[in-house]
Protein backbone atom coordinates (compact mmCIF):
# COMPACT_ATOMS: atom_id res chain seq x y z
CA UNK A 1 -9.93 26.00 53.33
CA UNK A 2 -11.14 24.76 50.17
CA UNK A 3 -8.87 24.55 47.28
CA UNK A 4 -10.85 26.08 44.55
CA UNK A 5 -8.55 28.26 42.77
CA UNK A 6 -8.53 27.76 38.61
CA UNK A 7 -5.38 26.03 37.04
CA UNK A 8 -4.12 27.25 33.81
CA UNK A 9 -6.56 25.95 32.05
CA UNK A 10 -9.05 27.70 33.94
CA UNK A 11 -10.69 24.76 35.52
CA UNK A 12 -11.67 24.68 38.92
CA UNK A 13 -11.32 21.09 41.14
CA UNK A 14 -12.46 18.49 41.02
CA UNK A 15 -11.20 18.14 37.30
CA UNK A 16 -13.55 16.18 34.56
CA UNK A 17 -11.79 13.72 33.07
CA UNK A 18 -12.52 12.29 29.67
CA UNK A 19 -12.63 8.43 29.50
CA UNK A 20 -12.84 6.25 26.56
CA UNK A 21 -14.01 3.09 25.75
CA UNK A 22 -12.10 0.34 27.00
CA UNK A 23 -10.08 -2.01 24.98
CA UNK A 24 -10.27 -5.89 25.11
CA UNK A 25 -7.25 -7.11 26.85
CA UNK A 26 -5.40 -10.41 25.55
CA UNK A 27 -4.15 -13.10 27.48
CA UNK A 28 -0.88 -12.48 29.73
CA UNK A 29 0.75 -15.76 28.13
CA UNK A 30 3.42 -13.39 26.59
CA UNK A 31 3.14 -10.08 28.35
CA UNK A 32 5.73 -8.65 25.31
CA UNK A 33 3.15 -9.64 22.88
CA UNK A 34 0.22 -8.50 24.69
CA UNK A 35 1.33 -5.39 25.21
CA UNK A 36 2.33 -4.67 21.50
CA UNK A 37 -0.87 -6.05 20.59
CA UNK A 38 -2.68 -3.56 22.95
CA UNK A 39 -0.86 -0.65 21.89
CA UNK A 40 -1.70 -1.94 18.05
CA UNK A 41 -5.15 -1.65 19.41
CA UNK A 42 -4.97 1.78 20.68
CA UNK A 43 -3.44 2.86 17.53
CA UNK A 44 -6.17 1.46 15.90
CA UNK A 45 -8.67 3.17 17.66
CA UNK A 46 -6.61 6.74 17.11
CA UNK A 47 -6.66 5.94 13.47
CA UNK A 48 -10.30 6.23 13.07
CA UNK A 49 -11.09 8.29 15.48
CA UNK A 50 -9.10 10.67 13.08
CA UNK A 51 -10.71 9.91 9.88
CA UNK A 52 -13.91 10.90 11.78
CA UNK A 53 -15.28 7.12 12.60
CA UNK A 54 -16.47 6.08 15.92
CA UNK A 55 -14.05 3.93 17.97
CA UNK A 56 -14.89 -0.09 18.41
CA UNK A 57 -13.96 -1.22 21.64
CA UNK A 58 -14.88 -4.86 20.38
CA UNK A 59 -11.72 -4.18 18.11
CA UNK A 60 -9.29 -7.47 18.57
CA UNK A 61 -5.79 -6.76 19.77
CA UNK A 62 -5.01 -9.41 17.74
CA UNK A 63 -6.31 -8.24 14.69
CA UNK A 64 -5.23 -4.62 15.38
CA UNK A 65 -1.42 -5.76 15.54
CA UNK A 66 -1.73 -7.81 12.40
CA UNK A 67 -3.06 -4.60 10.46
CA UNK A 68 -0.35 -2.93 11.92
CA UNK A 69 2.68 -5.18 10.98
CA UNK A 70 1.24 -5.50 7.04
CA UNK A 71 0.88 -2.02 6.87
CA UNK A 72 4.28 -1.56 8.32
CA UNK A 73 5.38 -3.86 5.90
CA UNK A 74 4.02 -2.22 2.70
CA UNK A 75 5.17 0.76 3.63
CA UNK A 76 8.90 0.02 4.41
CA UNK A 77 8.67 -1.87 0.99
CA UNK A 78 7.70 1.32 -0.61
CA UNK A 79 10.19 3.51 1.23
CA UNK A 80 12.98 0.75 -0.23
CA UNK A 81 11.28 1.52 -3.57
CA UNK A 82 11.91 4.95 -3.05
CA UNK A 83 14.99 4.93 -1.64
CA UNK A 84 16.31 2.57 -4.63
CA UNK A 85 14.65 5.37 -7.49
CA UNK A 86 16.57 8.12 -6.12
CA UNK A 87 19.77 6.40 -5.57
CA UNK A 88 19.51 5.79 -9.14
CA UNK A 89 19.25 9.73 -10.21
């Protein structure tokens, strides 16, 4: 007996699966590091895939978690900012 009843979603088995491009992976030196750097990458990739841009899998981990931390960094600085003006009203 064949198992072809719908799920929820109305799909039938076997289920298509969407798979996107792989990342590059860094070196396991510091497996901490590497795996902030390839969720930095990820991110990334999210980011312009929602401001309607194709997704690089050539993207560097590297490069991806150094975007990440400076943009992190200007924006805490700004929230500070923020935080600072209103304390003052």
């Amino acid at each position: 007996m064949s198992n072809n009843i719908p799920d929820a979603a109305g799909r039938t088995p076997p289920y298509r699966t969407c798979v996107g491009p792989a990342t590059r992976e860094m070196a396991d030196e510091n497996k901490s590091l590497a795996s902030l750097a390839n969720m930095a990458a990820v991110t990334f990739q999210l980011r312009k895939l929602s401001l309607g841009r194709t997704a690089d899998p050539k993207v560097s981990p590297l490069h991806a978690l150094i975007v990440q931390q400076v943009s992190n960094a200007c924006r805490t600085r700004q929230y500070r900012r923020w935080i600072a003006q209103r304390a003052k009203q």
